[in-house]
PDB file of N, CA and C in Angstrom:
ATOM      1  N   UNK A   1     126.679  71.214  19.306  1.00  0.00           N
ATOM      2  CA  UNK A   1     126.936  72.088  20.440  1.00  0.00           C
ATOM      3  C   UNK A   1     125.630  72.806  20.816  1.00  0.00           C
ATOM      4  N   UNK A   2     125.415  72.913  22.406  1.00  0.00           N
ATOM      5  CA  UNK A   2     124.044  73.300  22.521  1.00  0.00           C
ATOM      6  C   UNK A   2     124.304  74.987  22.651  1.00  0.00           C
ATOM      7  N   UNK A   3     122.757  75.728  22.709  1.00  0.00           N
ATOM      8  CA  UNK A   3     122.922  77.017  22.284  1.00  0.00           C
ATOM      9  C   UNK A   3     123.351  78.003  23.598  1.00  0.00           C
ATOM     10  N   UNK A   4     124.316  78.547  23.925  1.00  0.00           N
ATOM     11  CA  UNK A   4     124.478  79.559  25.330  1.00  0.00           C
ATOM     12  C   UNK A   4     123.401  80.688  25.350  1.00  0.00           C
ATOM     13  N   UNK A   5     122.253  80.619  24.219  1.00  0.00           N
ATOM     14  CA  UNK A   5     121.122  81.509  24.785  1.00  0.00           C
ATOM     15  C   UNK A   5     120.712  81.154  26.177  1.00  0.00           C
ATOM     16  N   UNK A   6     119.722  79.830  26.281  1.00  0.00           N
ATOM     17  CA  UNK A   6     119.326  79.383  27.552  1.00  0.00           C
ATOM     18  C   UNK A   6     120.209  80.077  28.937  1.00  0.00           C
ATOM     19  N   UNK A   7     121.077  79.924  29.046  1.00  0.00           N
ATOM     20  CA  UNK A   7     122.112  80.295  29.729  1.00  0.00           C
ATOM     21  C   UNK A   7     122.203  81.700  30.175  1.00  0.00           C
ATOM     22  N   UNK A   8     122.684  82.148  29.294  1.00  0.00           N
ATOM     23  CA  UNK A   8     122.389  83.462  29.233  1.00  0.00           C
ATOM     24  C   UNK A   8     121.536  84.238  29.664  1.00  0.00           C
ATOM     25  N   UNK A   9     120.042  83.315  29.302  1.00  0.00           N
ATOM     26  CA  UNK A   9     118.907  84.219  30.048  1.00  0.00           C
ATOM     27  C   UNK A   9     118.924  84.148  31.288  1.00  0.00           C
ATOM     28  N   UNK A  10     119.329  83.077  31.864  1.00  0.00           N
ATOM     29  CA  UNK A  10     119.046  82.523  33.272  1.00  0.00           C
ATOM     30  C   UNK A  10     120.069  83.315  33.564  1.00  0.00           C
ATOM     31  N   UNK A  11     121.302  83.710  33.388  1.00  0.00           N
ATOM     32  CA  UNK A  11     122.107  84.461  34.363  1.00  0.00           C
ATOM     33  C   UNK A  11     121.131  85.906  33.859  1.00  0.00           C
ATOM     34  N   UNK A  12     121.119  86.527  33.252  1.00  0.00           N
ATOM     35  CA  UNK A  12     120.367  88.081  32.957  1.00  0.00           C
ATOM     36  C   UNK A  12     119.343  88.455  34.019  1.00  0.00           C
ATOM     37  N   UNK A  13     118.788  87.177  33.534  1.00  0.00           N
ATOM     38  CA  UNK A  13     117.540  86.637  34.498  1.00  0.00           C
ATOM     39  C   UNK A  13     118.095  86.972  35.962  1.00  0.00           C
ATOM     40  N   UNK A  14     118.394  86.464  36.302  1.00  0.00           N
ATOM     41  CA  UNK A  14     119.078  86.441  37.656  1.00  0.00           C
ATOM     42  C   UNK A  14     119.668  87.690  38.247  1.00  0.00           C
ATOM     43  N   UNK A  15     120.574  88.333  37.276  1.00  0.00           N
ATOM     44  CA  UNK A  15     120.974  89.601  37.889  1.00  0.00           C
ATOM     45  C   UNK A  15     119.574  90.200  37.283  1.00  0.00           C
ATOM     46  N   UNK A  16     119.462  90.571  37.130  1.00  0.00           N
ATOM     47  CA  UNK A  16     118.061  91.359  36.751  1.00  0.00           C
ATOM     48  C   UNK A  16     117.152  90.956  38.242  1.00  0.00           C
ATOM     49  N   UNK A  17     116.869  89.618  38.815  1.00  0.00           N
ATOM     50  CA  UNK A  17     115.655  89.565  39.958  1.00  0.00           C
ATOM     51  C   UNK A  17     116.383  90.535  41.155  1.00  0.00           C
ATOM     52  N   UNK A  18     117.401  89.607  40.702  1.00  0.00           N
ATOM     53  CA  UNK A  18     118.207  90.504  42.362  1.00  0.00           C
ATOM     54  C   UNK A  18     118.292  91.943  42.033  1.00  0.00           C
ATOM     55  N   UNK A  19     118.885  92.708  41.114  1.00  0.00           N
ATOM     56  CA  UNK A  19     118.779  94.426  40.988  1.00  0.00           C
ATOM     57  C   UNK A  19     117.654  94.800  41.530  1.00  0.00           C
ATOM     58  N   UNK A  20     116.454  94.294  40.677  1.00  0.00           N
ATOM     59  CA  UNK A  20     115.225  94.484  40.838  1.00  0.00           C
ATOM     60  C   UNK A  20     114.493  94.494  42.802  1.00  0.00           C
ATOM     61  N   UNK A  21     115.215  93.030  43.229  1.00  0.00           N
ATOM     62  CA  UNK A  21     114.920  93.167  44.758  1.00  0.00           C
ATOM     63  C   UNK A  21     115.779  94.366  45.489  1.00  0.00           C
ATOM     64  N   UNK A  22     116.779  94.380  45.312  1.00  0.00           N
ATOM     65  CA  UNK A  22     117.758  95.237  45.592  1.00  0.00           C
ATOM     66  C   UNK A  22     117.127  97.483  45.933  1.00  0.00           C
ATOM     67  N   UNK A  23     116.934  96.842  44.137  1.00  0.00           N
ATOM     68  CA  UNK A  23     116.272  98.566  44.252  1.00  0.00           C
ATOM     69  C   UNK A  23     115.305  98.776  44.998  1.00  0.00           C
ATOM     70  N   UNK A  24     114.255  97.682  44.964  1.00  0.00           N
ATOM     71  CA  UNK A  24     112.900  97.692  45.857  1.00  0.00           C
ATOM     72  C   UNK A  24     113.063  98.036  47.312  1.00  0.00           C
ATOM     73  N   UNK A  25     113.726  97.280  48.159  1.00  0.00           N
ATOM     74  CA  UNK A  25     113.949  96.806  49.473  1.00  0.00           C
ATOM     75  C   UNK A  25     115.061  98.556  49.798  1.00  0.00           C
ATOM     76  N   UNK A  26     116.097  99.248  49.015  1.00  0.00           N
ATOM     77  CA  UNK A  26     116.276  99.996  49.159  1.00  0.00           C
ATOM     78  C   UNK A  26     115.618 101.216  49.491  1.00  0.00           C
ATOM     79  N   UNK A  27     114.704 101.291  48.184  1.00  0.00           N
ATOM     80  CA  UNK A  27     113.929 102.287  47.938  1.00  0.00           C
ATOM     81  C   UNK A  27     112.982 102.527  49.430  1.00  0.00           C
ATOM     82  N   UNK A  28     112.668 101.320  49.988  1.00  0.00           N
ATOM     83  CA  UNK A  28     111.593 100.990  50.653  1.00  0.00           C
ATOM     84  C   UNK A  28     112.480 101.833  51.912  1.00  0.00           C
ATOM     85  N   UNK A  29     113.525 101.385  52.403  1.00  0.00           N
ATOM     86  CA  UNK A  29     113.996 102.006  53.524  1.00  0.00           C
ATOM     87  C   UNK A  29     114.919 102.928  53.393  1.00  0.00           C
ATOM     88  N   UNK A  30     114.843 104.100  52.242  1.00  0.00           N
ATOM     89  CA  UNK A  30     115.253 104.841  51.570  1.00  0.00           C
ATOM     90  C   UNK A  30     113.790 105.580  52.224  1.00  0.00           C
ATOM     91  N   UNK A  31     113.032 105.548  51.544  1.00  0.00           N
ATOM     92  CA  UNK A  31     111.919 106.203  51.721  1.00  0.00           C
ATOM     93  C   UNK A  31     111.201 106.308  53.178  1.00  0.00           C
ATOM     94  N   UNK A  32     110.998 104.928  54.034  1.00  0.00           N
ATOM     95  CA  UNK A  32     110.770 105.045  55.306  1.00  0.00           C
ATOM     96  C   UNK A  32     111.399 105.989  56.186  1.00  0.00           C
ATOM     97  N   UNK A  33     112.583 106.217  55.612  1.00  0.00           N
ATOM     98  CA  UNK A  33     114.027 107.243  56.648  1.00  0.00           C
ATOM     99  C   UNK A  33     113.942 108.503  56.123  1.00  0.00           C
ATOM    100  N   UNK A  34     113.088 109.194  54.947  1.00  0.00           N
ATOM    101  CA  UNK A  34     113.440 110.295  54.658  1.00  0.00           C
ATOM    102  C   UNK A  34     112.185 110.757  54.147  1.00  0.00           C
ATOM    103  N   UNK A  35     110.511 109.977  54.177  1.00  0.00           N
ATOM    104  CA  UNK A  35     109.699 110.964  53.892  1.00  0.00           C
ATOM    105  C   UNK A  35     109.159 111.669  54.686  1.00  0.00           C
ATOM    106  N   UNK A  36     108.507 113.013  54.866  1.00  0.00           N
ATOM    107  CA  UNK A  36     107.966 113.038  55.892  1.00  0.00           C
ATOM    108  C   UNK A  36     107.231 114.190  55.258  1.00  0.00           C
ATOM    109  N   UNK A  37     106.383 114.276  53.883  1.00  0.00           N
ATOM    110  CA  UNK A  37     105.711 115.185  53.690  1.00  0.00           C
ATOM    111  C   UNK A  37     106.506 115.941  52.585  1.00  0.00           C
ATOM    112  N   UNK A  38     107.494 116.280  52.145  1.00  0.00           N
ATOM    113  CA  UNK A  38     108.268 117.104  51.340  1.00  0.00           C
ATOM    114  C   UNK A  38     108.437 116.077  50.291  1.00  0.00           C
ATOM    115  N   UNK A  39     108.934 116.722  49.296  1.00  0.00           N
ATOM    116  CA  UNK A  39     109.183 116.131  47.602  1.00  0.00           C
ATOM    117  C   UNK A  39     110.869 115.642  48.154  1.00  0.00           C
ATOM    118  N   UNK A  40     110.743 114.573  47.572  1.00  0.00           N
ATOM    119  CA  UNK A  40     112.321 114.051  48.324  1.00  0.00           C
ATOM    120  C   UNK A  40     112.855 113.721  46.839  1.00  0.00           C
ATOM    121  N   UNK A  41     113.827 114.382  46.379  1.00  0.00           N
ATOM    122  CA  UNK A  41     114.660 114.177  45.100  1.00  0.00           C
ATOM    123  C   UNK A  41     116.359 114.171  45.170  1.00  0.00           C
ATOM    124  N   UNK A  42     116.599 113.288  45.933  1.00  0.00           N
ATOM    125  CA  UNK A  42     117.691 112.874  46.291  1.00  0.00           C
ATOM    126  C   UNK A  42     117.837 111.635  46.014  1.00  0.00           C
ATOM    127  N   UNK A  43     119.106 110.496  46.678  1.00  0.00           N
ATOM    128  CA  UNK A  43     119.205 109.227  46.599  1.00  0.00           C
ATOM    129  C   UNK A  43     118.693 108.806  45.675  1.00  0.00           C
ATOM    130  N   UNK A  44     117.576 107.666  45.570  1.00  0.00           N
ATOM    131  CA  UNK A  44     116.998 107.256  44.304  1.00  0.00           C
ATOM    132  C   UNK A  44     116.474 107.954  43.441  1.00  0.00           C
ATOM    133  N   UNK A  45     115.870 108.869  43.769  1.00  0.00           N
ATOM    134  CA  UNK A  45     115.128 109.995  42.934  1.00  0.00           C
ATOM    135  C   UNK A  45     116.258 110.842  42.600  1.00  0.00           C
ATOM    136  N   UNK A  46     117.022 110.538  42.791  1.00  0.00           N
ATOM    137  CA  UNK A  46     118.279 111.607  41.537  1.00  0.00           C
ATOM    138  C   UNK A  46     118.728 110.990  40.421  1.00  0.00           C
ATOM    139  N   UNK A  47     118.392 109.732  40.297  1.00  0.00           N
ATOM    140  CA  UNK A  47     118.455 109.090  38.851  1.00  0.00           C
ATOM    141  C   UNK A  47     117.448 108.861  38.091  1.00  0.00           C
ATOM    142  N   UNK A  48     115.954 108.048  38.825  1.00  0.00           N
ATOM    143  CA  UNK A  48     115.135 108.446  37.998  1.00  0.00           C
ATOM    144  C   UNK A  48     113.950 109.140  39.057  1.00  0.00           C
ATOM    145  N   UNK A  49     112.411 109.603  38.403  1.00  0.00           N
ATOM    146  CA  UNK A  49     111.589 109.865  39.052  1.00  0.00           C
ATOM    147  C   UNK A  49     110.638 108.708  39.881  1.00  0.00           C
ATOM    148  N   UNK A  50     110.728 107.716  39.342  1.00  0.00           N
ATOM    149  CA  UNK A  50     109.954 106.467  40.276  1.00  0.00           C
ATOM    150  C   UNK A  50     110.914 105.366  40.315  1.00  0.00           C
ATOM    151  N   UNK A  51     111.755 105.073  41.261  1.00  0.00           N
ATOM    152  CA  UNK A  51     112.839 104.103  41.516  1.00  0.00           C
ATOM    153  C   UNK A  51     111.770 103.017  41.757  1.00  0.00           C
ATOM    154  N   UNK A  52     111.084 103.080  42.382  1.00  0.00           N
ATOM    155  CA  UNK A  52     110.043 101.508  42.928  1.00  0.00           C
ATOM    156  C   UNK A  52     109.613 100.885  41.667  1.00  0.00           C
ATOM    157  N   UNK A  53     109.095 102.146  40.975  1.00  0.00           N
ATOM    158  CA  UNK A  53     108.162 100.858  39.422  1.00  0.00           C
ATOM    159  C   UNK A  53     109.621 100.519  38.647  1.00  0.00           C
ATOM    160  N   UNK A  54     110.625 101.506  39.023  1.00  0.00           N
ATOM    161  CA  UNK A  54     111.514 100.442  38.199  1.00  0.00           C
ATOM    162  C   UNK A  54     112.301  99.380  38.901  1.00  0.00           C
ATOM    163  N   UNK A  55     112.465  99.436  39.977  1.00  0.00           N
ATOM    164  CA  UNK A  55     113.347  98.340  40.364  1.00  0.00           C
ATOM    165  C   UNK A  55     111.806  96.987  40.485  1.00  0.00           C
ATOM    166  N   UNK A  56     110.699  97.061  40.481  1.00  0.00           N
ATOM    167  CA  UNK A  56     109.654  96.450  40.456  1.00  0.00           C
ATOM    168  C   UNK A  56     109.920  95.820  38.633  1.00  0.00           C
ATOM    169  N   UNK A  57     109.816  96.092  37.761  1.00  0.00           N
ATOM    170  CA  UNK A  57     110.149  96.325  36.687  1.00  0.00           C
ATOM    171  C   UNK A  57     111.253  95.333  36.597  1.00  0.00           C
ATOM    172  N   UNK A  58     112.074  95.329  36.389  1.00  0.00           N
ATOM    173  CA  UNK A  58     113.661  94.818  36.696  1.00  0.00           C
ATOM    174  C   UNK A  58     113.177  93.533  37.442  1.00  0.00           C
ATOM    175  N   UNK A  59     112.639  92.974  38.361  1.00  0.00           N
ATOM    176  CA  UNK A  59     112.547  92.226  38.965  1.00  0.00           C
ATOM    177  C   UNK A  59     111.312  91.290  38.115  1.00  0.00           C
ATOM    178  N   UNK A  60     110.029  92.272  37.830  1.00  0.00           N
ATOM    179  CA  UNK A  60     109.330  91.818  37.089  1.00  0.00           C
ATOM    180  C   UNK A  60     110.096  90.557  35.582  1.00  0.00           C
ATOM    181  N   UNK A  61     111.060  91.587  35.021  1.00  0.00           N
ATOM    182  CA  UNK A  61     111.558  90.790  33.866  1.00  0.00           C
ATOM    183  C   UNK A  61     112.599  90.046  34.089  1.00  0.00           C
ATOM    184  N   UNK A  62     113.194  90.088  35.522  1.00  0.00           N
ATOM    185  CA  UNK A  62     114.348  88.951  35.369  1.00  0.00           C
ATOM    186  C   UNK A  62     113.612  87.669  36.317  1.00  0.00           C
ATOM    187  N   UNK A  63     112.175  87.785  36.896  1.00  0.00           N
ATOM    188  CA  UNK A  63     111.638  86.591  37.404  1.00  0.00           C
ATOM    189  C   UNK A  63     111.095  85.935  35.834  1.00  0.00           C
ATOM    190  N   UNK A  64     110.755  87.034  34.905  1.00  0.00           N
ATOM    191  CA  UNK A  64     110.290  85.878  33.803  1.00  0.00           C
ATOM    192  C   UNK A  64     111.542  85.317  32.698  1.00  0.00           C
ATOM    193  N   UNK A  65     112.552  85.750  32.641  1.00  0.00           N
ATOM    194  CA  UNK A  65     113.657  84.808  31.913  1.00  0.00           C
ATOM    195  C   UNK A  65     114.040  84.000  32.603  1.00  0.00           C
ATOM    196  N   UNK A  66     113.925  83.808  34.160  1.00  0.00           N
ATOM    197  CA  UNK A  66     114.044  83.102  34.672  1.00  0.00           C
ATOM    198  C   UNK A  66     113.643  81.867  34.568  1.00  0.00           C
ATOM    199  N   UNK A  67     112.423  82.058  34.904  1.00  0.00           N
ATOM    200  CA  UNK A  67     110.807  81.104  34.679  1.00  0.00           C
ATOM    201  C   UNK A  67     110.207  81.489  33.723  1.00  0.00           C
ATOM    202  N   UNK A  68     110.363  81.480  32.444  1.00  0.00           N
ATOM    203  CA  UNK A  68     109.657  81.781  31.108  1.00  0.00           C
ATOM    204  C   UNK A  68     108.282  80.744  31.141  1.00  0.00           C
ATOM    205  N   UNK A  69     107.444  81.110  32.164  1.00  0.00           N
ATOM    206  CA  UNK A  69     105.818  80.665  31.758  1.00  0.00           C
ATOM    207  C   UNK A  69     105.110  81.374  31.896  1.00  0.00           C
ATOM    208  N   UNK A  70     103.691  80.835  31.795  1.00  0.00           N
ATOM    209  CA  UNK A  70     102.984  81.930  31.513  1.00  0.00           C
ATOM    210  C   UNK A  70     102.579  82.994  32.348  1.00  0.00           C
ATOM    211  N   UNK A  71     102.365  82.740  33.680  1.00  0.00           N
ATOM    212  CA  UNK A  71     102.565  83.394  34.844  1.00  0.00           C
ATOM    213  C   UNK A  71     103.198  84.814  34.891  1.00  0.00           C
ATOM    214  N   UNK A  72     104.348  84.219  34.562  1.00  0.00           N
ATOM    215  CA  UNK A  72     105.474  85.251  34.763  1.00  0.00           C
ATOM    216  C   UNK A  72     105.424  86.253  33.464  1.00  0.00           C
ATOM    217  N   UNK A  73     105.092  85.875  32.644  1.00  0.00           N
ATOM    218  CA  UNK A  73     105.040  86.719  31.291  1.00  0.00           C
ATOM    219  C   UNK A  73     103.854  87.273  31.361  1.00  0.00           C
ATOM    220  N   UNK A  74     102.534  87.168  31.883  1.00  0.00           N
ATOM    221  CA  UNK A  74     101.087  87.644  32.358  1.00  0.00           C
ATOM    222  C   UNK A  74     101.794  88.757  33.228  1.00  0.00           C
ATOM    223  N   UNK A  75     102.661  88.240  34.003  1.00  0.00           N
ATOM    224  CA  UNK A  75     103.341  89.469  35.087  1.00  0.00           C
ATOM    225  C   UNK A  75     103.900  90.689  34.707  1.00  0.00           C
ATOM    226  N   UNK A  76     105.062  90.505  33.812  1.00  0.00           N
ATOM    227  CA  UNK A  76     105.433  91.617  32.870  1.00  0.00           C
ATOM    228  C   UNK A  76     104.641  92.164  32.549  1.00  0.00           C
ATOM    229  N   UNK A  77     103.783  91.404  31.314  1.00  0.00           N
ATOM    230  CA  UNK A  77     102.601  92.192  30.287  1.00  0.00           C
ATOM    231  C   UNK A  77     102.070  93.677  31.575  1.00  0.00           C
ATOM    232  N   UNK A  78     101.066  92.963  32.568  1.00  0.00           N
ATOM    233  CA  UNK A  78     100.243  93.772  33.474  1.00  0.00           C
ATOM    234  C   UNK A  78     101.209  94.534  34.525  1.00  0.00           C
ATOM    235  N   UNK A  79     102.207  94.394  34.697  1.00  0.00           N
ATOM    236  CA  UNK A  79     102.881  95.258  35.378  1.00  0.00           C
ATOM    237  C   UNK A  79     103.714  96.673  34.239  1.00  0.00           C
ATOM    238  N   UNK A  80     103.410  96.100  33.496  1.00  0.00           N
ATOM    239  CA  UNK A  80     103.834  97.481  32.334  1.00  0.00           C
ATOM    240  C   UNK A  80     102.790  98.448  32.126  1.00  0.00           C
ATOM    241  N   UNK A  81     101.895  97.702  31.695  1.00  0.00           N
ATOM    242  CA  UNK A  81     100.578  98.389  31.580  1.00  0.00           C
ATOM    243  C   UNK A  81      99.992  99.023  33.030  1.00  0.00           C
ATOM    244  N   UNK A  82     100.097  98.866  34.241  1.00  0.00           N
ATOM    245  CA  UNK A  82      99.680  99.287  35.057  1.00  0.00           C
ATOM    246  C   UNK A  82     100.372 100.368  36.171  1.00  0.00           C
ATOM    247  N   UNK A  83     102.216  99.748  35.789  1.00  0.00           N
ATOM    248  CA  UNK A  83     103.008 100.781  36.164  1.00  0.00           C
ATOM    249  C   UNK A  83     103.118 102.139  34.938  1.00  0.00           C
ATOM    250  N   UNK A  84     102.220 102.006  33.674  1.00  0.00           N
ATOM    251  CA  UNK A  84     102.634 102.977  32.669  1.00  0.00           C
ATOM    252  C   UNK A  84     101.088 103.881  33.206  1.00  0.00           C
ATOM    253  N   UNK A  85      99.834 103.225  33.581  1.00  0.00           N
ATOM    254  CA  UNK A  85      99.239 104.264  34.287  1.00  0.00           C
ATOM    255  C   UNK A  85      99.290 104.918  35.381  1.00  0.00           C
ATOM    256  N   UNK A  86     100.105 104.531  36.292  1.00  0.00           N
ATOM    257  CA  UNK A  86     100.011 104.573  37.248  1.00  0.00           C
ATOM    258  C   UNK A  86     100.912 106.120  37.754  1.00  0.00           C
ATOM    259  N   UNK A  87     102.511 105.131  36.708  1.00  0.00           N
ATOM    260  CA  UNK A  87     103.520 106.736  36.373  1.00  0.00           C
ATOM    261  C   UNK A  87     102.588 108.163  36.207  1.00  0.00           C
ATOM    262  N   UNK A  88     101.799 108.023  35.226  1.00  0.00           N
ATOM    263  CA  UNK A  88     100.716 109.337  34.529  1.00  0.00           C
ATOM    264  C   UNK A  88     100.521 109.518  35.888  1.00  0.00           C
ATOM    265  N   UNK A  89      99.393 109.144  36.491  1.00  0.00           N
ATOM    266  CA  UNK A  89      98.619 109.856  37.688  1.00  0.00           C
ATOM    267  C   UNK A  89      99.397 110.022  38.768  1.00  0.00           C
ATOM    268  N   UNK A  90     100.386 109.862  39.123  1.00  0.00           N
ATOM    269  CA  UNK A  90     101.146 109.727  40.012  1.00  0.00           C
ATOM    270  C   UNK A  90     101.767 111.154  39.758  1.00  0.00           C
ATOM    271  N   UNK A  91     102.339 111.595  38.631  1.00  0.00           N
ATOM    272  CA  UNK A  91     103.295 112.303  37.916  1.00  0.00           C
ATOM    273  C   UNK A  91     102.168 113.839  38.478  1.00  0.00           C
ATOM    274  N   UNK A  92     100.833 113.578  38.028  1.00  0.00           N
ATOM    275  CA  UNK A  92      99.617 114.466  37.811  1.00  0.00           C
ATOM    276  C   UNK A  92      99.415 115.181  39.383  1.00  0.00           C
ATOM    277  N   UNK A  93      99.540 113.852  40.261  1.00  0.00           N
ATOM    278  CA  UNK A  93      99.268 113.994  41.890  1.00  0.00           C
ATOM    279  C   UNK A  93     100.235 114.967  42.049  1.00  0.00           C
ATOM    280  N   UNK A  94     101.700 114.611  41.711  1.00  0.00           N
ATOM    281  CA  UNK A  94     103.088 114.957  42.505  1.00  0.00           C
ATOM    282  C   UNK A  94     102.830 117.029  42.141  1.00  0.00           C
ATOM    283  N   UNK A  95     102.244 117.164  40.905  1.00  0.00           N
ATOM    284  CA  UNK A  95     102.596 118.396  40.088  1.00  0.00           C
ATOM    285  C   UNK A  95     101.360 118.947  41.228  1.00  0.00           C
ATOM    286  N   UNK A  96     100.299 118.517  40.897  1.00  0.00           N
ATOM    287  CA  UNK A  96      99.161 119.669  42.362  1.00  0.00           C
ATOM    288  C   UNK A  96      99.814 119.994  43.019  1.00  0.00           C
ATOM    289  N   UNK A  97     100.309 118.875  43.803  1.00  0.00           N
ATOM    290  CA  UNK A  97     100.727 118.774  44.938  1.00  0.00           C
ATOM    291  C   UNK A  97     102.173 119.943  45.427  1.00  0.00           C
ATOM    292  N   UNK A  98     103.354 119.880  44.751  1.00  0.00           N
ATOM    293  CA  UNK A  98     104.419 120.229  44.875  1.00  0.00           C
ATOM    294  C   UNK A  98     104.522 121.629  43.246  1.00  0.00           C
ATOM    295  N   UNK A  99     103.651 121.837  42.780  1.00  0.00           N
ATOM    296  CA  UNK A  99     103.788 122.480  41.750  1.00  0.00           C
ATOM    297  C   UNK A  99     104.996 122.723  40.908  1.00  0.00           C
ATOM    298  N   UNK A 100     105.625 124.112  41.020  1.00  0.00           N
ATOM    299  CA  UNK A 100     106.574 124.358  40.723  1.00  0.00           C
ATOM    300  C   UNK A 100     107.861 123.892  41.119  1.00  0.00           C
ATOM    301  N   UNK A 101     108.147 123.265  41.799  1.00  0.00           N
ATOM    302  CA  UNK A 101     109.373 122.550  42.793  1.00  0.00           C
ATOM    303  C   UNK A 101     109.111 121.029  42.018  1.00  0.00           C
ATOM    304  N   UNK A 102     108.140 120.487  41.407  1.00  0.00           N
ATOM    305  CA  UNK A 102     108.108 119.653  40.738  1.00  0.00           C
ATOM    306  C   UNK A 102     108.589 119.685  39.431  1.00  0.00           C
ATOM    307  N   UNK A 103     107.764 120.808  39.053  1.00  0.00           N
ATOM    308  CA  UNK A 103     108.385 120.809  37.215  1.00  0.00           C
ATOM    309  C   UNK A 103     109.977 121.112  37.339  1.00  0.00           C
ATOM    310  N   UNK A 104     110.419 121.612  38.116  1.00  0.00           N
ATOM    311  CA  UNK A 104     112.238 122.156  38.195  1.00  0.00           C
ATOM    312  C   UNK A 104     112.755 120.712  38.579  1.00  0.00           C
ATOM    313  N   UNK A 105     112.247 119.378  39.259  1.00  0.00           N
ATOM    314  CA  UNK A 105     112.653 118.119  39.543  1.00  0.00           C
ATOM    315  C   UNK A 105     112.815 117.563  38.216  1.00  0.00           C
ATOM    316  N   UNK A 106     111.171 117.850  37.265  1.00  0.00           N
ATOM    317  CA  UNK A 106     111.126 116.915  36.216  1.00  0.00           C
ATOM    318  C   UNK A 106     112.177 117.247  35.260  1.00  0.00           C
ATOM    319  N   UNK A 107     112.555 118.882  35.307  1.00  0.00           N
ATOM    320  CA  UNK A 107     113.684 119.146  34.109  1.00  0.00           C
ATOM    321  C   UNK A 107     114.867 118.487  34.401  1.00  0.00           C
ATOM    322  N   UNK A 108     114.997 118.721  35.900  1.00  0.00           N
ATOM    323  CA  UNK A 108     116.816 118.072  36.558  1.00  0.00           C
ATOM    324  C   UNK A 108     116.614 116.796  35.963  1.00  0.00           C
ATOM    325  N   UNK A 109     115.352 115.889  36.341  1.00  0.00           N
ATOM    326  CA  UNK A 109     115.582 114.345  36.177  1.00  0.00           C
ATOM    327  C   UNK A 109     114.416 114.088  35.510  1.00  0.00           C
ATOM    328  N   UNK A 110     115.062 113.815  34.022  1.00  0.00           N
ATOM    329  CA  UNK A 110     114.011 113.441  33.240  1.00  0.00           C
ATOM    330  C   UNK A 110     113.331 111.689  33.101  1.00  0.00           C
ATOM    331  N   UNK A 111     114.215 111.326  33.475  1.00  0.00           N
ATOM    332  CA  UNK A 111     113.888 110.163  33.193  1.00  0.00           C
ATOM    333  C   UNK A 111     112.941 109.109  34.049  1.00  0.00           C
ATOM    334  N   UNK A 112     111.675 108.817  33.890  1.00  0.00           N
ATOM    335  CA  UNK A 112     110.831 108.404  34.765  1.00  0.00           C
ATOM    336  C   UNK A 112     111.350 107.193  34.950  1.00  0.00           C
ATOM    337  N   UNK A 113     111.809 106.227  34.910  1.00  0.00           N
ATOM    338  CA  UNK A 113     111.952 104.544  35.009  1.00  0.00           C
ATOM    339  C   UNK A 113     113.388 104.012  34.677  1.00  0.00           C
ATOM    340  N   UNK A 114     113.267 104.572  33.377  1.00  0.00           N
ATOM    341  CA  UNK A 114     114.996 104.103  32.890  1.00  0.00           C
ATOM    342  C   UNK A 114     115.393 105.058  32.570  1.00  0.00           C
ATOM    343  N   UNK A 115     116.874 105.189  32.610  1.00  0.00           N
ATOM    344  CA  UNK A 115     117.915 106.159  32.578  1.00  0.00           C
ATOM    345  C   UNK A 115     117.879 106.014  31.198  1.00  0.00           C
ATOM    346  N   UNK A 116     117.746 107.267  30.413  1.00  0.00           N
ATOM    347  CA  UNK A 116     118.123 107.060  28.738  1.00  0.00           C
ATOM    348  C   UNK A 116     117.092 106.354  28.255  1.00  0.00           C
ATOM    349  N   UNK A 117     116.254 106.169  28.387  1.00  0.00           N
ATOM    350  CA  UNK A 117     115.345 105.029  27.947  1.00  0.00           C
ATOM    351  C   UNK A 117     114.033 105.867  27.801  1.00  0.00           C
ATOM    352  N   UNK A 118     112.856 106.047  29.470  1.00  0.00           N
ATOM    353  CA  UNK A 118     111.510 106.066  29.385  1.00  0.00           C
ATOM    354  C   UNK A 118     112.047 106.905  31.079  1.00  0.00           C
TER     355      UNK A 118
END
């Protein structure tokens, strides 16, 4: 009997690309409709603090169970590493920027990427 791992990944895989497009393409016209200069901590930003690197993220890892080569796993690797600097300075910008109205965001919503997680 063959193994239902394979399988498995490819569906994970799969819901995982689409969440991942999903959150992106949201976020995107989520954000087009409601920035306009102010700290916006509503809609996506009421679950975590950067909805884009994670639904980027999410998409990142369900294109590589998908397509487990090397490509795609080069993709993960550098999109972790670059969305994990990126969070920092971003986080650094938002606090100048919005000061105190920031740190009272970061207590409401702690979670930068994943819920319970990071």
């Amino acid at each position: 009997m063959a193994s239902p791992l394979p399988l498995l990944a490819l569906g994970l895989g799969a819901v995982l690309t689409i969440a991942g497009v999903y959150v992106c393409v949201s976020w995107y016209l989520f954000w087009n409709h409601n920035f306009r200069g102010q700290l916006i901590t509503d809609g996506p930003y009421a679950r975590v603090r950067h909805p884009f690197y994670a639904g980027f993220l999410a998409l990142a890892f369900g294109v590589a169970m998908v397509y487990p080569i090397l490509e795609t796993l080069m993709l993960v690797f550098f999109s972790i590493a670059v969305i994990y600097v990126y969070v920092g300075k971003e986080e650094e910008y938002l606090l100048q920027r919005y000061g105190r109205e920031y740190r009272k965001y970061m207590a409401r919503v702690r979670w930068r990427l994943i819920p319970g997680v990071y």
